[in-house]
N, C-alpha and C. Protein backbone atom coordinates (compact mmCIF):
# COMPACT_ATOMS: atom_id res chain seq x y z
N UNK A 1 90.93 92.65 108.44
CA UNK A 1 91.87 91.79 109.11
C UNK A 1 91.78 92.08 110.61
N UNK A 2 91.64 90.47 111.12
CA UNK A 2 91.57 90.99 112.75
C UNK A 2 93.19 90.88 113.64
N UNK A 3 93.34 91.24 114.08
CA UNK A 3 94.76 91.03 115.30
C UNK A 3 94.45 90.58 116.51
N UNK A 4 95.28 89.78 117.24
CA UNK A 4 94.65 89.37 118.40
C UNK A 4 95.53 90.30 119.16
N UNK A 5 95.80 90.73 120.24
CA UNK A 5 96.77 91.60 121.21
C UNK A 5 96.99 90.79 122.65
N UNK A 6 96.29 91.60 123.49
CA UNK A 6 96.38 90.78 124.63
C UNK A 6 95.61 90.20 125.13
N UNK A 7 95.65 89.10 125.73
CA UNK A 7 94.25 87.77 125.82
C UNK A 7 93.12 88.88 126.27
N UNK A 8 92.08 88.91 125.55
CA UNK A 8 90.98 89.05 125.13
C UNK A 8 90.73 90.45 124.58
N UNK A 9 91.68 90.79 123.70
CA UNK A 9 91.50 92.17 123.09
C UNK A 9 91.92 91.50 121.58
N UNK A 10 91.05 92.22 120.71
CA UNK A 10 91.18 92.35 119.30
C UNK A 10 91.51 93.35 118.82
N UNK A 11 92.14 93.71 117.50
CA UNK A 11 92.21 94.86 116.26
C UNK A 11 92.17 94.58 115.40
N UNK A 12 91.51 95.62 114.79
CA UNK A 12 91.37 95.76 113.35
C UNK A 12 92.13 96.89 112.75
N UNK A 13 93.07 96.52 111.36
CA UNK A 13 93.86 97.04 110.83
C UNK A 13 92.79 98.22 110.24
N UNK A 14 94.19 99.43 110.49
CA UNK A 14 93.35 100.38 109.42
C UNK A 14 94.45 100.79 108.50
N UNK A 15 94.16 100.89 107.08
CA UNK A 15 95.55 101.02 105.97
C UNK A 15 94.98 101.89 105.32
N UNK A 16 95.74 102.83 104.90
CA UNK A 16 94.91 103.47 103.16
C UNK A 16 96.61 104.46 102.54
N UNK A 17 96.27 104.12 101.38
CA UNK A 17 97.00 106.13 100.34
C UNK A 17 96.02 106.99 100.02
N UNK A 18 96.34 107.93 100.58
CA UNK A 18 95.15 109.37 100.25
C UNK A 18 96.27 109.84 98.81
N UNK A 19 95.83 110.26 97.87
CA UNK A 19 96.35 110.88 97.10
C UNK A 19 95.02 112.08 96.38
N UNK A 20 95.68 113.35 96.28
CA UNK A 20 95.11 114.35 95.65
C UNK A 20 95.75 115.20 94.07
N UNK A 21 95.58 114.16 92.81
CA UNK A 21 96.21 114.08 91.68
C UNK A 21 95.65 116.02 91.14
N UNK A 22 94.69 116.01 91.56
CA UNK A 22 93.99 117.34 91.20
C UNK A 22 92.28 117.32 91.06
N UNK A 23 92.22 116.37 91.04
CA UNK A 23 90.89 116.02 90.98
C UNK A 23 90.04 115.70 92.51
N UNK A 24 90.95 115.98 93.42
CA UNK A 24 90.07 115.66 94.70
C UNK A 24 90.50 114.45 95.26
N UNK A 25 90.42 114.51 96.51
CA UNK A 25 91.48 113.51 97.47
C UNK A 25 90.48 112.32 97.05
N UNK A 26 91.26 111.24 97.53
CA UNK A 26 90.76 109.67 97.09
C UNK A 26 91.87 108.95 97.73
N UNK A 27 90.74 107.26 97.94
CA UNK A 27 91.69 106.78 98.26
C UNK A 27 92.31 105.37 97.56
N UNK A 28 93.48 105.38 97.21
CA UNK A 28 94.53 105.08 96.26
C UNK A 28 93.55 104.03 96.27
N UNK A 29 93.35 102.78 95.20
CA UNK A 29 93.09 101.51 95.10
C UNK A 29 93.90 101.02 93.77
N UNK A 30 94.36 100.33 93.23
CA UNK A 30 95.06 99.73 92.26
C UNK A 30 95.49 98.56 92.41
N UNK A 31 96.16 98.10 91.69
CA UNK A 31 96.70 96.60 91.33
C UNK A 31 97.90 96.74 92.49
N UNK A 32 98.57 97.88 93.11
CA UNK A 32 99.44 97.70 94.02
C UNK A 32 99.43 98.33 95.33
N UNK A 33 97.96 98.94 95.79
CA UNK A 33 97.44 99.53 96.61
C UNK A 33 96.16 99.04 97.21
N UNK A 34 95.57 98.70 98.23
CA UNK A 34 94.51 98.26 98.74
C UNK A 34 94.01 99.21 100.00
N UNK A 35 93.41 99.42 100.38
CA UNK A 35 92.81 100.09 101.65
C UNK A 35 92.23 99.02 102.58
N UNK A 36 92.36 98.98 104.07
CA UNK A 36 91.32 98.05 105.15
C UNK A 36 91.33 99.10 106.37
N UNK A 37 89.87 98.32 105.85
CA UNK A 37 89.26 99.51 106.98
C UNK A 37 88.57 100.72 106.81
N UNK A 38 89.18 101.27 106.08
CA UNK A 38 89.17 102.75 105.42
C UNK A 38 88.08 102.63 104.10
N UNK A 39 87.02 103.15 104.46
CA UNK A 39 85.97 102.71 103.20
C UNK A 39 85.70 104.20 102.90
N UNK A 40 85.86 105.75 103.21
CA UNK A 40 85.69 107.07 102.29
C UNK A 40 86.40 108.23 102.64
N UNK A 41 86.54 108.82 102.09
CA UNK A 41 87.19 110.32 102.20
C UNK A 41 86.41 111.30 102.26
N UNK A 42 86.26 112.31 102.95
CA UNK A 42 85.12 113.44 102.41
C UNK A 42 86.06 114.84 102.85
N UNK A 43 86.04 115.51 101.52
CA UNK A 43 86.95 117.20 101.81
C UNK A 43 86.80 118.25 102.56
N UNK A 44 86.67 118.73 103.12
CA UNK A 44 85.93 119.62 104.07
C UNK A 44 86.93 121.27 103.76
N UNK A 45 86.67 122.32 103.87
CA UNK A 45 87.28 123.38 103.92
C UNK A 45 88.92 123.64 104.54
N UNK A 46 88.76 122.46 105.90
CA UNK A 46 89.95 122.50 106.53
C UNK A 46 90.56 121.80 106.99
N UNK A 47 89.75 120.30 106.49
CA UNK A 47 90.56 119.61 106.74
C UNK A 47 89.73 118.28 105.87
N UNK A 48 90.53 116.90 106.10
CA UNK A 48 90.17 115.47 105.46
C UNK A 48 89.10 114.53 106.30
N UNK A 49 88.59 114.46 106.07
CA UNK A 49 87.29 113.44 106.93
C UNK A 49 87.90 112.06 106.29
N UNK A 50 87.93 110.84 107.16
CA UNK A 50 88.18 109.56 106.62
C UNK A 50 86.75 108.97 107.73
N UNK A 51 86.47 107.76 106.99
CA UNK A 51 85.04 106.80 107.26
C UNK A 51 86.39 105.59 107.97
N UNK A 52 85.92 104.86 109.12
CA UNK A 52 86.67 103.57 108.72
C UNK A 52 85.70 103.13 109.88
N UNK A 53 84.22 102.36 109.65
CA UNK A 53 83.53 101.83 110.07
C UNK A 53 83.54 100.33 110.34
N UNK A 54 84.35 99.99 112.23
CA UNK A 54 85.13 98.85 111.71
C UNK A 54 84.32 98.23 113.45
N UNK A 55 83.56 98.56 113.94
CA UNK A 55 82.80 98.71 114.93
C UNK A 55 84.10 98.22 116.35
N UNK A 56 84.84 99.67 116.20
CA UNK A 56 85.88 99.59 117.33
C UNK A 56 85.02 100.46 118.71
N UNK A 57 85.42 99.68 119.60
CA UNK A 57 85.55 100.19 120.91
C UNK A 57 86.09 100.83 121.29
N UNK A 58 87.47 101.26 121.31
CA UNK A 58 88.80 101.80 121.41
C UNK A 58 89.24 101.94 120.51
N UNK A 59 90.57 103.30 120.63
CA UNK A 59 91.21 103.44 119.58
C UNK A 59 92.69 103.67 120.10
N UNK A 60 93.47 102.63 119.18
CA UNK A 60 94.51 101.64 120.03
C UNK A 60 95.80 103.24 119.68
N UNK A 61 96.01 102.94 117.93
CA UNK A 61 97.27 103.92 117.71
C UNK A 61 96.53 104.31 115.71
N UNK A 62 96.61 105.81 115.33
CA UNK A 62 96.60 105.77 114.25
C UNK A 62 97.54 106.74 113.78
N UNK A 63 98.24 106.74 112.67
CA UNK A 63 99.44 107.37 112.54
C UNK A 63 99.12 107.54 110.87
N UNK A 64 99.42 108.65 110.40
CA UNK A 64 99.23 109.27 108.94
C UNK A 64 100.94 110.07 109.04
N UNK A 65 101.58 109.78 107.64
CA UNK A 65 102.67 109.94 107.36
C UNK A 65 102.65 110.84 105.53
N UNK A 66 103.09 111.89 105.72
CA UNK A 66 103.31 112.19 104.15
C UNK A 66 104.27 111.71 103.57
N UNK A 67 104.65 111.31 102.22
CA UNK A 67 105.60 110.70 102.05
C UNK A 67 106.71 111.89 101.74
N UNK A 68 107.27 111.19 100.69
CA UNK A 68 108.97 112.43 100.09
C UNK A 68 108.31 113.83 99.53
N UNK A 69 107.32 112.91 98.55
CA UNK A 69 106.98 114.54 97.67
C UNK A 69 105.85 115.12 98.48
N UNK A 70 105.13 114.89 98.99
CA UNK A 70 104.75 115.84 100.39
C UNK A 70 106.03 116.87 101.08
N UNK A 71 106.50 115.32 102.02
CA UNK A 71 107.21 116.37 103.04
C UNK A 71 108.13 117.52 102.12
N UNK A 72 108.94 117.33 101.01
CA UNK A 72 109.31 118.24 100.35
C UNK A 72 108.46 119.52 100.17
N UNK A 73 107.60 119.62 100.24
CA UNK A 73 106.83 120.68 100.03
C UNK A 73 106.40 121.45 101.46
N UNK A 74 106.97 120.52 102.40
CA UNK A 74 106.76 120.98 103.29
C UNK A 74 105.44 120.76 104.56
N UNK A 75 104.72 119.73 103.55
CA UNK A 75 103.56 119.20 104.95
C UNK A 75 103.56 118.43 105.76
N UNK A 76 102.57 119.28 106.80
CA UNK A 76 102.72 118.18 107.59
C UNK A 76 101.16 117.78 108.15
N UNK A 77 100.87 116.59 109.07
CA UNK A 77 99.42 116.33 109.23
C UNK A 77 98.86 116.15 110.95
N UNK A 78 98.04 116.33 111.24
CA UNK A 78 98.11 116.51 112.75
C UNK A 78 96.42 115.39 112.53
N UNK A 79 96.49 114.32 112.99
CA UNK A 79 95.03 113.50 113.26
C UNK A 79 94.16 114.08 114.35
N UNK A 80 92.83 113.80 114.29
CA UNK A 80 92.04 113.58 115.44
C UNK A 80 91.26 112.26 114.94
N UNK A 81 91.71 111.32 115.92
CA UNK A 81 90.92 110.23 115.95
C UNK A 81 89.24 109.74 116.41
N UNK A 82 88.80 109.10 116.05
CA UNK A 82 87.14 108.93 116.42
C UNK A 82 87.37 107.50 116.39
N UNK A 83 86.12 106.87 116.92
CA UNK A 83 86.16 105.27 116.70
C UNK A 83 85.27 104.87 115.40
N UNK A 84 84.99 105.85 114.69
CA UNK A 84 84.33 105.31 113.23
C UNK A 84 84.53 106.43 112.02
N UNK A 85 85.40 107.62 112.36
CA UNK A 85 85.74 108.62 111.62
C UNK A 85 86.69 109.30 112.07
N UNK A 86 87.62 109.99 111.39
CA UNK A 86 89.01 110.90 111.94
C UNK A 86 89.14 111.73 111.12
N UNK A 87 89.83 112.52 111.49
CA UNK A 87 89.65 114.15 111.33
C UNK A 87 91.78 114.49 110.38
N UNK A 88 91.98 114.81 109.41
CA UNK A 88 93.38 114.81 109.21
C UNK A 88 93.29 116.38 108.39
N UNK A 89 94.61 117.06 109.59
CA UNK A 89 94.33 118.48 109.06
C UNK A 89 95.84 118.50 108.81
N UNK A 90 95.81 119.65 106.95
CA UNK A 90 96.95 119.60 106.49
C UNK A 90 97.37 121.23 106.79
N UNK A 91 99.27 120.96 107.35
CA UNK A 91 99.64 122.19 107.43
C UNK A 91 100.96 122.17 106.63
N UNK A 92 101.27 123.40 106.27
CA UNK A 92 102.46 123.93 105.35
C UNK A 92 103.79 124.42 106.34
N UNK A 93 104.94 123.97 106.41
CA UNK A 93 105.70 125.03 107.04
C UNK A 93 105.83 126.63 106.45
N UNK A 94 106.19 127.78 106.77
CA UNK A 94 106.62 128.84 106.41
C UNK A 94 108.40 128.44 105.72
N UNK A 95 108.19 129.50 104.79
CA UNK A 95 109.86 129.19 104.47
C UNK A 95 110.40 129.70 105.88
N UNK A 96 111.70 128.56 105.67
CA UNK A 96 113.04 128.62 106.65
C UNK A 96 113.95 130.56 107.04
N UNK A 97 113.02 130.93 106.22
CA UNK A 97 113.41 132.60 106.67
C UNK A 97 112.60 133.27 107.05
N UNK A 98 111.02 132.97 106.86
CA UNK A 98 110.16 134.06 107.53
C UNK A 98 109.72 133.31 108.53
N UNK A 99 110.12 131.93 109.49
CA UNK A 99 110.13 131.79 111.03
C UNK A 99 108.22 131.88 110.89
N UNK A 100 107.99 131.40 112.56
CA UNK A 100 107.11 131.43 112.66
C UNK A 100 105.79 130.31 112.50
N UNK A 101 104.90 130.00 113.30
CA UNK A 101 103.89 128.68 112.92
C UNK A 101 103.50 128.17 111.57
N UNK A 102 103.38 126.67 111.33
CA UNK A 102 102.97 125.83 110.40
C UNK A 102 101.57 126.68 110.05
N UNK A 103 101.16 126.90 108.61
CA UNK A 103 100.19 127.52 108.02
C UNK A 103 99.44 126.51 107.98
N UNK A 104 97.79 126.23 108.38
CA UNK A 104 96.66 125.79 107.99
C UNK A 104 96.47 125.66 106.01
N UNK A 105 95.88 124.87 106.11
CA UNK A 105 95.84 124.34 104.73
C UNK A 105 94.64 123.83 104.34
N UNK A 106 93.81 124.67 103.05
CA UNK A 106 92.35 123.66 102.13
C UNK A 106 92.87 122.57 101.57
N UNK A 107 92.61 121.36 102.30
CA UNK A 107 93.19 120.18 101.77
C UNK A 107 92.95 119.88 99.90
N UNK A 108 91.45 120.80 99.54
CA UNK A 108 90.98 120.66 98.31
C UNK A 108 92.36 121.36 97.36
N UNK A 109 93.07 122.58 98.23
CA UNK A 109 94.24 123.46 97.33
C UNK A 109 95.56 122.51 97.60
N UNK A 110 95.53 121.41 97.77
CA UNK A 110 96.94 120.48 97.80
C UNK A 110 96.85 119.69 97.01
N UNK A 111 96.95 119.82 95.89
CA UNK A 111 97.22 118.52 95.05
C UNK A 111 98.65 118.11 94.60
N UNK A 112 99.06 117.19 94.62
CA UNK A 112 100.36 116.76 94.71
C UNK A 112 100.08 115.77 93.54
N UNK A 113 100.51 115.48 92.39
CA UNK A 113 100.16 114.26 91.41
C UNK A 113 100.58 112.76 92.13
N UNK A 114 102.08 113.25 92.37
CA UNK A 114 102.65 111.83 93.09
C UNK A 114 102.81 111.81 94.64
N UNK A 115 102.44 112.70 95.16
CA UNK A 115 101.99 112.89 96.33
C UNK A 115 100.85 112.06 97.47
N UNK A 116 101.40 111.33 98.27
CA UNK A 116 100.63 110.59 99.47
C UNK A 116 100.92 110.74 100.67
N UNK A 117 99.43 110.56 101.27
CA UNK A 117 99.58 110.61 102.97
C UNK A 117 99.10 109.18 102.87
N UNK A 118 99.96 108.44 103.88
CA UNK A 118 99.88 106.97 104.04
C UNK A 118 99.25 106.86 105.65
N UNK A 119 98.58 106.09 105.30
CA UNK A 119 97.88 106.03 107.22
C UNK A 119 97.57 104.53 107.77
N UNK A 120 98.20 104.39 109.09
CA UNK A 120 98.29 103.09 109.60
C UNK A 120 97.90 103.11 111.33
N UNK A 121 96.76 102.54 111.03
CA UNK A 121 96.52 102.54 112.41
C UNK A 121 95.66 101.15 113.28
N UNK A 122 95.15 101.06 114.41
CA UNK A 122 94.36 99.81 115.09
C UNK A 122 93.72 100.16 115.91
N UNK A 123 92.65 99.51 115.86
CA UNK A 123 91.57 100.11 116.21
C UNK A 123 90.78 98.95 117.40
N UNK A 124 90.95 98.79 118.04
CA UNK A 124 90.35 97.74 119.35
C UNK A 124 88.83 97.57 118.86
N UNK A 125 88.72 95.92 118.66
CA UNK A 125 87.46 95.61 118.53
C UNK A 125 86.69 94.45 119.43
């Protein structure tokens, strides 16, 4: 899907659900889920590789959100954007008593069954 913005700038939507049931992150597709834009996932030690080969120039805004049963657990996600790949690294808070920085996270050791990171972003084309 294209967007028009301001006279003579385009975007292209980027959508997806990452879910990691136990079997390794993926991205959601079903009868009530679709992805654009977003064509792979790849796991890496420390973080989520996403593909979204959408031949952008710019990269307008991309935003990844965990949902309830995530943030309950306490994650959170920090992007690095690219114009044909992005980088999504998962961190844990510490419990509320031992203080102290968000823990780094093997995205492969997060599996959440009903658990999603939802990601919405545009990408100038």
């Amino acid at each position: 899907m294209t967007l028009n913005g301001e006279p003579g700038r385009d975007y292209r939507l980027l959508s997806a659900v990452l879910r990691n049931t136990g079997n390794g992150w993926h991205i959601l597709t079903d009868v009530g889920h679709r992805p654009s834009g977003i064509t792979g996932i790849t796991t890496h030690a420390n973080r989520l590789e996403i593909a979204h080969p959408v031949d952008a120039i710019r990269v307008s805004s991309v935003q990844v959100t965990p949902d309830e049963a995530l943030a309950a657990r306490g994650v959170r996600v920090g992007i690095s954007v690219g114009l044909d790949r992005s980088f999504l690294y998962l961190y844990t808070a510490p419990p509320p008593t031992g203080g102290g920085p968000a823990k780094p996270r093997n995205p492969a050791d997060l599996a959440v069954p009903d658990g999603n990171l939802w990601i919405t972003g545009f990408m100038e084309v």
